[in-house]
Protein backbone atom coordinates (compact mmCIF):
# COMPACT_ATOMS: atom_id res chain seq x y z
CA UNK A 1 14.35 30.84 -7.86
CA UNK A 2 17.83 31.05 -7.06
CA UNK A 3 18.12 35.14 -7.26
CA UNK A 4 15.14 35.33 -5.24
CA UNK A 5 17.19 33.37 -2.39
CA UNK A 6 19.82 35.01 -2.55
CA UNK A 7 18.00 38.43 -1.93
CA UNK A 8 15.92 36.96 1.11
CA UNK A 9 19.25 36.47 2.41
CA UNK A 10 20.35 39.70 1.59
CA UNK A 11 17.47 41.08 3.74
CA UNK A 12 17.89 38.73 6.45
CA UNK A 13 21.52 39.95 6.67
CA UNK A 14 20.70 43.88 6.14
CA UNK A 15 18.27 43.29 8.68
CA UNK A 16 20.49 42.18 11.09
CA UNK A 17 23.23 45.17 10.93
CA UNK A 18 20.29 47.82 11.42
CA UNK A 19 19.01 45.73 14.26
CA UNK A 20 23.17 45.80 15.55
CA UNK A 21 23.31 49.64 14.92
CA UNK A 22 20.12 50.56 16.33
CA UNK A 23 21.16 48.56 20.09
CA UNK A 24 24.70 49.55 19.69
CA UNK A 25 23.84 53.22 19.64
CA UNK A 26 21.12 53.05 22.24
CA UNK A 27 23.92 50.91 24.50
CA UNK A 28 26.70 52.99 23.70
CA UNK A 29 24.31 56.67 24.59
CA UNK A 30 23.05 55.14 27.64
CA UNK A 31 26.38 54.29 28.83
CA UNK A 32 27.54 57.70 28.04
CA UNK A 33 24.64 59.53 29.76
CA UNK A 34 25.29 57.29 32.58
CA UNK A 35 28.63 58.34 32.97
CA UNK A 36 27.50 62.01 32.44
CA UNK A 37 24.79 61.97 35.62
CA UNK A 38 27.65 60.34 37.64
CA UNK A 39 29.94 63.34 36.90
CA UNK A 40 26.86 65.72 38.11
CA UNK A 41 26.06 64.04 40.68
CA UNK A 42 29.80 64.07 42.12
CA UNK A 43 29.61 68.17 41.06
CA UNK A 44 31.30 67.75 37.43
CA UNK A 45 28.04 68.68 35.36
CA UNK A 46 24.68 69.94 34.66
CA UNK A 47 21.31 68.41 35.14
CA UNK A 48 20.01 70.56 32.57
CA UNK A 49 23.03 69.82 30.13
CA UNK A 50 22.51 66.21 30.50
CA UNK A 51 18.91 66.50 30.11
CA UNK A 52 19.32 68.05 26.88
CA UNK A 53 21.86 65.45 25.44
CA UNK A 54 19.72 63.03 26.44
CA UNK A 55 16.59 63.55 24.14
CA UNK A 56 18.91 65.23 21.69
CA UNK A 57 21.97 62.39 21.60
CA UNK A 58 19.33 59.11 22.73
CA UNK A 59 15.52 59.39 22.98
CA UNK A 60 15.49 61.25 19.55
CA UNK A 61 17.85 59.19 17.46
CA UNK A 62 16.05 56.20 19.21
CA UNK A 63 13.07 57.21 18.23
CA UNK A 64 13.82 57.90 14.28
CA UNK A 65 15.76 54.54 14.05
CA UNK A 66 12.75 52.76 15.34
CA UNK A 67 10.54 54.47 13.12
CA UNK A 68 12.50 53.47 10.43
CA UNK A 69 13.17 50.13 10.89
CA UNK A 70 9.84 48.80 12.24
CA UNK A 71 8.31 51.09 8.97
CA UNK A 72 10.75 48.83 6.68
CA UNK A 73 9.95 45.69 7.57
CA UNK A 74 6.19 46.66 7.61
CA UNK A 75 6.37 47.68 3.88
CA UNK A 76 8.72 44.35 3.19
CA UNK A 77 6.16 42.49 5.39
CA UNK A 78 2.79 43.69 3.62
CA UNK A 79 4.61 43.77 -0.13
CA UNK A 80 7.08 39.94 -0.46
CA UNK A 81 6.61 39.94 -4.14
CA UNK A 82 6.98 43.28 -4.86
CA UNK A 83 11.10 43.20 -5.45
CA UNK A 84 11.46 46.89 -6.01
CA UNK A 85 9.36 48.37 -3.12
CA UNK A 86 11.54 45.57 -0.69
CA UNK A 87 14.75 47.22 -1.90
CA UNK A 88 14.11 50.69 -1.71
CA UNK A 89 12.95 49.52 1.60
CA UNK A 90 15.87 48.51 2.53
CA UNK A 91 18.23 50.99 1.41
CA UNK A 92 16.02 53.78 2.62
CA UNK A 93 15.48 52.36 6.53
CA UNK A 94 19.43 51.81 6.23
CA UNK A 95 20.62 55.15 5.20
CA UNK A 96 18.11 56.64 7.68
CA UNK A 97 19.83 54.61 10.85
CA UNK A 98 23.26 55.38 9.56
CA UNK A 99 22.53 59.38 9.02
CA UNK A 100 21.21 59.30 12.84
CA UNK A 101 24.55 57.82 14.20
CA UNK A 102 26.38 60.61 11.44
CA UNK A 103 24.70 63.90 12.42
CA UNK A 104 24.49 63.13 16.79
CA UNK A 105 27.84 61.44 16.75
CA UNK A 106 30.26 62.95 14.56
CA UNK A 107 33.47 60.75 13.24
CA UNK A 108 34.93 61.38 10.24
CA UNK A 109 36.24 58.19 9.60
CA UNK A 110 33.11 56.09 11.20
CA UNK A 111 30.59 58.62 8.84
CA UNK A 112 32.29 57.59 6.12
CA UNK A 113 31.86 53.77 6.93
CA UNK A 114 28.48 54.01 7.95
CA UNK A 115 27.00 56.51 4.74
CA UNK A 116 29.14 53.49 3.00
CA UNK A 117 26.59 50.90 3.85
CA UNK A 118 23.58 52.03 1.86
CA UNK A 119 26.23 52.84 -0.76
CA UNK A 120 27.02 49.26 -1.07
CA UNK A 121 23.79 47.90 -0.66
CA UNK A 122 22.83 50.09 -3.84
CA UNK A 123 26.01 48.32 -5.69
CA UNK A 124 24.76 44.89 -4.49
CA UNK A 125 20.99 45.38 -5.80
CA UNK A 126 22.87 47.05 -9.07
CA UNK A 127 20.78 50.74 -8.93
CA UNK A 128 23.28 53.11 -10.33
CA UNK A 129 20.67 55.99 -10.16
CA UNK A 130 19.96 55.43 -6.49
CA UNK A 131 23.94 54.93 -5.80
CA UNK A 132 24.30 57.90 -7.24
CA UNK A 133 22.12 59.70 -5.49
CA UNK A 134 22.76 58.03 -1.97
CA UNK A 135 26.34 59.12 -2.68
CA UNK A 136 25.54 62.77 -3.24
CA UNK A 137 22.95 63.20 -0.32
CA UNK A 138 25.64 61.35 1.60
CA UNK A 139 28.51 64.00 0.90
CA UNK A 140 26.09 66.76 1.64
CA UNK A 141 24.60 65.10 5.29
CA UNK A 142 28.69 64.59 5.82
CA UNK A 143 29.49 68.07 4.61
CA UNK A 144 26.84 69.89 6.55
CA UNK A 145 27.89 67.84 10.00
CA UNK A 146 31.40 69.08 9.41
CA UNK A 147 30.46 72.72 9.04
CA UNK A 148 27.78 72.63 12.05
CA UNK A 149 30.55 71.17 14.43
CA UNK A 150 33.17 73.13 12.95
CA UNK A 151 31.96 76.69 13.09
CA UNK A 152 29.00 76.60 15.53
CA UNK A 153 29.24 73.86 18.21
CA UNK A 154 32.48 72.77 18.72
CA UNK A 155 34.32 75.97 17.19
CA UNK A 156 36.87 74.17 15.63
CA UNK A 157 37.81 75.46 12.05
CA UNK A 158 40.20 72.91 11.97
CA UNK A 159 37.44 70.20 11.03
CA UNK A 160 36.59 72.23 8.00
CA UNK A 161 39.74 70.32 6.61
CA UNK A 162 37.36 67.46 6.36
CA UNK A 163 35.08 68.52 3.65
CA UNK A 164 37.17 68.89 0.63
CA UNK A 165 38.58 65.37 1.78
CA UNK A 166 34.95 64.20 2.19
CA UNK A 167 34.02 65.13 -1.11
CA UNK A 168 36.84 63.62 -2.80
CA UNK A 169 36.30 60.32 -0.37
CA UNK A 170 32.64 60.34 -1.60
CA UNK A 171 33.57 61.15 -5.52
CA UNK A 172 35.97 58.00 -6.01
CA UNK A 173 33.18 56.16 -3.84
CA UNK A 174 30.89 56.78 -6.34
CA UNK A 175 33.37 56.01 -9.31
CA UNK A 176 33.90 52.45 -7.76
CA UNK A 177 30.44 52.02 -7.52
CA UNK A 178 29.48 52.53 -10.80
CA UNK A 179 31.98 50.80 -11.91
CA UNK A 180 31.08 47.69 -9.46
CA UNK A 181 27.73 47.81 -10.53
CA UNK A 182 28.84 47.41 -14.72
CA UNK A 183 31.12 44.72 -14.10
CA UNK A 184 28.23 42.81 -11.90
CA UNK A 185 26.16 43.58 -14.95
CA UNK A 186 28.36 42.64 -17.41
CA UNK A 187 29.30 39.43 -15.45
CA UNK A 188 25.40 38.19 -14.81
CA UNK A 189 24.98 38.99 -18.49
CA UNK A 190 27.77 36.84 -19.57
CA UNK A 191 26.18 33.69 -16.94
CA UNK A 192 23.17 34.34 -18.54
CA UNK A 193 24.60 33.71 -22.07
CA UNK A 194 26.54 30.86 -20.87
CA UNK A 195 23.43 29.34 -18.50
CA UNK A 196 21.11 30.02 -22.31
CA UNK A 197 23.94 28.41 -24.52
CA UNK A 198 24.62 25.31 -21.87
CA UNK A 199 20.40 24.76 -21.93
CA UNK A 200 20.45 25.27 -25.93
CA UNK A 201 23.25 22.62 -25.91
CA UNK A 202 21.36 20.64 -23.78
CA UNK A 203 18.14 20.68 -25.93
CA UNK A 204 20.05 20.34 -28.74
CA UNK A 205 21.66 17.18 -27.87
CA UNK A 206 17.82 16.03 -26.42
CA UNK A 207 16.53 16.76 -30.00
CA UNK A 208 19.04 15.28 -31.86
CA UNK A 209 18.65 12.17 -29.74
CA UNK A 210 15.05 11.77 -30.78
CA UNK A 211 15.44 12.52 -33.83
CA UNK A 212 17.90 10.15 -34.41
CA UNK A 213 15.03 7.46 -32.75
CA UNK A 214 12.26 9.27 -35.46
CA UNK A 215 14.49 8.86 -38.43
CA UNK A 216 15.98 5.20 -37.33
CA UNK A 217 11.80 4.47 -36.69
CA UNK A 218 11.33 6.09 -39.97
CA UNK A 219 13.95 3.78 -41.62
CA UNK A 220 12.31 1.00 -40.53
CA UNK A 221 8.83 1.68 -41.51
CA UNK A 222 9.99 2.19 -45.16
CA UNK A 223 11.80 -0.91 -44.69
CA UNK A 224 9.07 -2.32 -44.02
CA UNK A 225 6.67 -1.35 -46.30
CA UNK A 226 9.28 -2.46 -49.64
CA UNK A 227 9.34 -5.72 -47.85
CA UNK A 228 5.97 -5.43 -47.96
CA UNK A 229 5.58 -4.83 -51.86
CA UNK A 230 8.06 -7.30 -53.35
CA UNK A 231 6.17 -10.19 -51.71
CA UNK A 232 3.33 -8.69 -53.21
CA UNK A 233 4.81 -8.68 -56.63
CA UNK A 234 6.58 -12.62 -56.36
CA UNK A 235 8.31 -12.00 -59.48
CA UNK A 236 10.26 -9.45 -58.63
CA UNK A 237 11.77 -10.17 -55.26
CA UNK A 238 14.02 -7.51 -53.78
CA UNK A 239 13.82 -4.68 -56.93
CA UNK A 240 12.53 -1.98 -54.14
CA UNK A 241 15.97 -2.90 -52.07
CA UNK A 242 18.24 -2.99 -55.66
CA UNK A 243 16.46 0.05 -56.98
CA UNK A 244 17.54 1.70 -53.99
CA UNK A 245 21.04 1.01 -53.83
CA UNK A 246 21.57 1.67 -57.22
CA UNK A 247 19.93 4.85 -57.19
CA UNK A 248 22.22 5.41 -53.95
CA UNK A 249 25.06 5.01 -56.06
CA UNK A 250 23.99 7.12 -58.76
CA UNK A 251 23.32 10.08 -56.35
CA UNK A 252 26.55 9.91 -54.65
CA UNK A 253 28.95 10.11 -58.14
CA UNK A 254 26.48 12.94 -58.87
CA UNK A 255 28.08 14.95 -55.72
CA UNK A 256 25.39 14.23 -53.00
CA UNK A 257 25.94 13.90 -49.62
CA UNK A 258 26.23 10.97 -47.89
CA UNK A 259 23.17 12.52 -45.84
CA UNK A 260 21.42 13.13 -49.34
CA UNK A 261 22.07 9.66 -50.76
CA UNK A 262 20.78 7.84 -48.28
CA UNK A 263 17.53 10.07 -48.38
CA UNK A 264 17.56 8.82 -52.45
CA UNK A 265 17.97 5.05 -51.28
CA UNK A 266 15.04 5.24 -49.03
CA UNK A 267 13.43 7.15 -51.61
CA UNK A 268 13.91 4.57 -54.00
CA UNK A 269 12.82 2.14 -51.39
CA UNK A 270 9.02 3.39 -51.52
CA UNK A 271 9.24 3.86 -54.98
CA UNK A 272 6.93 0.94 -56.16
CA UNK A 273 4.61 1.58 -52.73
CA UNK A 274 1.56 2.64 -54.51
CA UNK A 275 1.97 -1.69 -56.14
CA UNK A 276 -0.31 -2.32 -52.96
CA UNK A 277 -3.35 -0.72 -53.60
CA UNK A 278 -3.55 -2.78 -57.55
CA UNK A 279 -4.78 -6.54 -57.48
CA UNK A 280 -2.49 -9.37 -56.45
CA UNK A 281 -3.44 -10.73 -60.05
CA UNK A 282 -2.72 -8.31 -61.99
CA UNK A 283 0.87 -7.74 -60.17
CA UNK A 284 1.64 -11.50 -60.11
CA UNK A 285 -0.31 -12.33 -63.33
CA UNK A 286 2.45 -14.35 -65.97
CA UNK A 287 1.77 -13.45 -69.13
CA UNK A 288 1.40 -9.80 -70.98
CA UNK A 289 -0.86 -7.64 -70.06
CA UNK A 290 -4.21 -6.56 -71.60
CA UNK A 291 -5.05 -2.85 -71.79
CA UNK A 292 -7.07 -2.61 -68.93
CA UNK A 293 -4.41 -4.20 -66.85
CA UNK A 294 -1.91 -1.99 -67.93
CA UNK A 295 -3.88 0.89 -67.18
CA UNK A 296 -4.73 -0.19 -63.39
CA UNK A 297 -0.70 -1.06 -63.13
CA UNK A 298 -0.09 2.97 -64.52
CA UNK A 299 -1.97 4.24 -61.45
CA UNK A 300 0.94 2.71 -58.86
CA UNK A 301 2.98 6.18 -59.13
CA UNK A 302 -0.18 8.20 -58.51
CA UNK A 303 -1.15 5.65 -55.49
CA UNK A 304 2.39 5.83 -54.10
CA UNK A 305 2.25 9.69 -54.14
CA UNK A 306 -1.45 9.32 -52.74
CA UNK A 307 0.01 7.52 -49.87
CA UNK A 308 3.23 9.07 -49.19
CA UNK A 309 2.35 12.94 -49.71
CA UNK A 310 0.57 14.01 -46.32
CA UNK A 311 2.92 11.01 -44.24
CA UNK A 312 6.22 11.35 -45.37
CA UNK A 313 9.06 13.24 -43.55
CA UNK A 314 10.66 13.94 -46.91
CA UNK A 315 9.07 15.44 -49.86
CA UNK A 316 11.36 13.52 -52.34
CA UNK A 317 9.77 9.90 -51.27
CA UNK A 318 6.60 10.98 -52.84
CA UNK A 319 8.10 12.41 -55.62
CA UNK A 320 10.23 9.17 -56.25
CA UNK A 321 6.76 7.61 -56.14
CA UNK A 322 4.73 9.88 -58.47
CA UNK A 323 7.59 10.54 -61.00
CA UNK A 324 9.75 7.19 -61.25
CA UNK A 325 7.44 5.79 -64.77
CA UNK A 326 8.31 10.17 -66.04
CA UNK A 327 9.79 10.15 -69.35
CA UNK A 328 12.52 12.54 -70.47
CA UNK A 329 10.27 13.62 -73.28
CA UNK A 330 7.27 14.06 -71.81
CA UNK A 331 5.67 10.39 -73.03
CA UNK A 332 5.68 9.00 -69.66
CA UNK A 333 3.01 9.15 -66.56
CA UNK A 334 1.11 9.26 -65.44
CA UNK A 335 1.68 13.67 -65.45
CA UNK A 336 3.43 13.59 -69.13
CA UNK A 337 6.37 15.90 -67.25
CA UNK A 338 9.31 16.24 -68.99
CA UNK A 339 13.05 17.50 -68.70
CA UNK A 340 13.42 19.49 -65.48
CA UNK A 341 9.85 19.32 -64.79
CA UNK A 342 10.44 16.28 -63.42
CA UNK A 343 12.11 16.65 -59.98
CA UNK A 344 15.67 14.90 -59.75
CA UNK A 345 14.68 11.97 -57.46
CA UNK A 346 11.98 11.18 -60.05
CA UNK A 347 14.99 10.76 -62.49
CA UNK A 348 17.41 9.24 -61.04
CA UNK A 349 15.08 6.54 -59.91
CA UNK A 350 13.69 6.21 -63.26
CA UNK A 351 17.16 5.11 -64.88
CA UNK A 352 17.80 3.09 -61.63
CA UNK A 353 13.98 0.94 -62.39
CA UNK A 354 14.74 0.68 -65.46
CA UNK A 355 18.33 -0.91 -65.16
CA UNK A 356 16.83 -3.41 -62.66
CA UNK A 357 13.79 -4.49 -65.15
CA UNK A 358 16.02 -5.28 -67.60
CA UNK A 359 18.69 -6.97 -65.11
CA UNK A 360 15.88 -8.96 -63.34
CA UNK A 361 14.34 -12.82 -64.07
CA UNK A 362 10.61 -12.41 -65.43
CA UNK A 363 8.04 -15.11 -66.04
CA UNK A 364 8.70 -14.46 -69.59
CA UNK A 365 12.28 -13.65 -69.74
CA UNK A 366 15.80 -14.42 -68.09
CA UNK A 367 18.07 -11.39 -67.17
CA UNK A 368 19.39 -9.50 -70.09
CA UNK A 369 22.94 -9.54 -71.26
CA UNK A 370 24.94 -6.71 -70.09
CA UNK A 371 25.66 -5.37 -73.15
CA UNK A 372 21.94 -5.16 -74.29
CA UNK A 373 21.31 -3.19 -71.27
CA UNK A 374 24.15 -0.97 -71.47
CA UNK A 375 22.89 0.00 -75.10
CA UNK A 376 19.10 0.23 -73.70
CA UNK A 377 20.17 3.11 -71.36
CA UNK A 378 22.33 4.89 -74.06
CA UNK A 379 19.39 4.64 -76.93
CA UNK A 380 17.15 6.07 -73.87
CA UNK A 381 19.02 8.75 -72.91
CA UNK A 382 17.01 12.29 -73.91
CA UNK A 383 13.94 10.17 -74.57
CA UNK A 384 12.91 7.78 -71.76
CA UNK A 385 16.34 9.43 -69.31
CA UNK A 386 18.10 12.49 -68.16
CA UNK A 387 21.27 12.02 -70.66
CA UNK A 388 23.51 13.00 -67.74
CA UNK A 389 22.32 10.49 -65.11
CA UNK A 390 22.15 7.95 -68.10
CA UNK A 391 25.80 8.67 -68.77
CA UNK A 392 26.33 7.97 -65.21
CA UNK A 393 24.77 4.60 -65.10
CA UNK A 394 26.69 3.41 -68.84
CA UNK A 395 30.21 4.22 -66.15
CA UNK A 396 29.17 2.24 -63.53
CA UNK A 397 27.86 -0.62 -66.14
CA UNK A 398 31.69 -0.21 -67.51
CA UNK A 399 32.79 -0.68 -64.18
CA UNK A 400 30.81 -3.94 -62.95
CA UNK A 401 33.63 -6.12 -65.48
CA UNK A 402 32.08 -9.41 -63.36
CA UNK A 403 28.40 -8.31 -63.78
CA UNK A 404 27.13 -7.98 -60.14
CA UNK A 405 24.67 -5.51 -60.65
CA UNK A 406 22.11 -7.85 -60.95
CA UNK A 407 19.41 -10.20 -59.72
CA UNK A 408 21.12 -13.23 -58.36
CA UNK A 409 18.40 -16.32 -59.01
């Protein structure tokens, strides 16, 4: 909206010098021919002389500039959204008024000024092809004026000097014009790029804004929902949240991001999600159970994945859920993948379950000394775990001297 202002101005303004031209030629003749008729009437000149300069040097200049101008702002008038028809408008009506005030009053210097004007006007509106041609069209009306005045009205040869310097005037005119009109090019270009990039930055700092809201909203939703399982399951209180840091921990001496491993911890967050869809008895029930039970408890992973799959923002929460009970051999479920089959979140959240079952209180069993569970996860590793992530967890074991990693009761 803002280039189109500008431009209105522009024609506002152009409007206003032809307007100035037009009167200050029609003043300027009239006062001549005034002063002419006073020198005939005192016996200085003739009627018929004046007569003639009159319709030749006023009435018909007068007349063409009119035409012109009134034709110009018709066209503008009839066409405001048509950009291209407004300039040639314009430029046209202008170089029209100034070749009037050119060919009936000769001035070298004021010519070149006034066949200027459209010249600019083409620079300002960036048309190299019409500069170009303006510029040409102006050295001929320019070089023809010179030749009429110098050989057949005023019979001065000495204004013939004037048209090799017109020519070279209207060659280096035409040069800076060009030249004008690739560095305005070249600088709107560069605006352009720097208007796009500052709006690109802009949106980019809108989007990362939201979604830093969608992923903190995210956050809590899976928050939510592990809270939401381990009071389901009253026996094991806080495994989703332990799962998920140790799995955190795992990823990151694995050479994840900081980025990736917290994706992993919220991953192992939902891990158990599908829990919600078995029975609260089943979950909570004391004592061992029967085969039917344990085949309603092996349908969690698939439930989780059930539930997660078409919802989640990251494919690996799903796959934490579907692939967490996945043996390294193939025996697990409840898909019997095995080795790489199984996607890496589904194995590193394997070994980290697995560490907190055996660290964790059950209604049938207190938490398990450390170094039972450190030999659990070696005498898995290549069956039940990926031997690489199970070497990982035996170093960290090493490392917790005071035992920490573990439920507190």
């Amino acid at each position: 909206m803002a280039q189109d202002k500008d431009y209105t101005i522009w024609h506002q303004t152009i409007t206003k010098i032809q307007v100035s031209l037009v009167l200050s030629l029609f003043v300027i003749e009239c006062t001549y021919q005034a002063i002419l008729f006073f020198n005939e009437s005192a016996g200085y000149a003739d009627l018929n002389s004046i007569s003639r300069q009159l319709f030749r040097y006023l009435a018909l200049p007068t007349v063409i500039n009119c035409i012109a101008f009134v034709l110009a702002q018709f066209i503008m008038r009839k066409n405001p959204d048509n950009f291209t028809l407004q300039k040639y408008s314009m430029i046209v009506s202008s170089f029209v008024i100034c070749c009037t005030v050119v060919v009936t009053h000769y001035d070298f210097s004021v010519s070149f000024c006034l066949l200027a004007l459209p010249i600019i006007l083409c620079v300002l509106y960036e048309d190299k092809r019409l500069c170009e041609a303006f510029t040409l069209v102006a050295a001929l009306i320019m070089f023809g004026t010179c030749a009429a005045r110098g050989l057949f009205l005023d019979g001065d040869t000495k204004i013939m000097a004037e048209i090799p310097i017109t020519f070279g005037f209207m060659t280096v005119l035409m040069l800076v014009s060009r030249m004008c009109i690739n560095n305005i090019r070249e600088t709107r270009e560069r605006l352009n790029e720097l208007t796009i990039q500052e709006e690109e930055l802009k949106y980019a700092k809108i989007l990362e804004q939201k979604n830093r809201e969608l992923e903190l909203l995210s956050n809590e939703v899976i928050e939510a929902f592990a809270k939401a399982v381990d009071f389901k399951d009253t026996y094991t209180a806080g495994h989703s949240r332990r799962v998920a840091s140790y799995s955190r921990m795992i990823a990151l001496r694995m050479g994840f991001t900081e980025k990736e491993s917290e994706d992993v911890y919220y991953a192992g967050l939902l891990h158990d999600v599908g829990k919600i869809g078995i029975d609260n008895q089943i979950i909570n029930k004391p004592g061992k159970l029967t085969d039917a039970e344990y085949f309603e408890i092996q349908k969690h992973p698939f439930m989780g994945n059930e539930m997660l799959k078409d919802v989640s923002i990251k494919e690996e929460y799903a796959q934490g859920a579907q692939y967490h009970h996945e043996r390294y051999d193939g025996t697990g479920y409840p898909n019997h993948a095995k080795q790489e089959e199984i996607p890496l979140i589904g194995r590193i959240i394997a070994v980290a379950d697995a560490y907190d079952a055996m660290t964790s209180k059950r209604s049938y069993r207190d938490v398990l000394p450390q170094d039972k569970v450190r030999a659990q996860i070696l005498n898995g590793a290549g069956t039940q775990f990926d031997p690489h992530i199970a070497k990982i967890m035996v170093e960290m074991i090493d490392e917790d001297l005071s035992y920490d990693m573990r439920q507190i009761v």
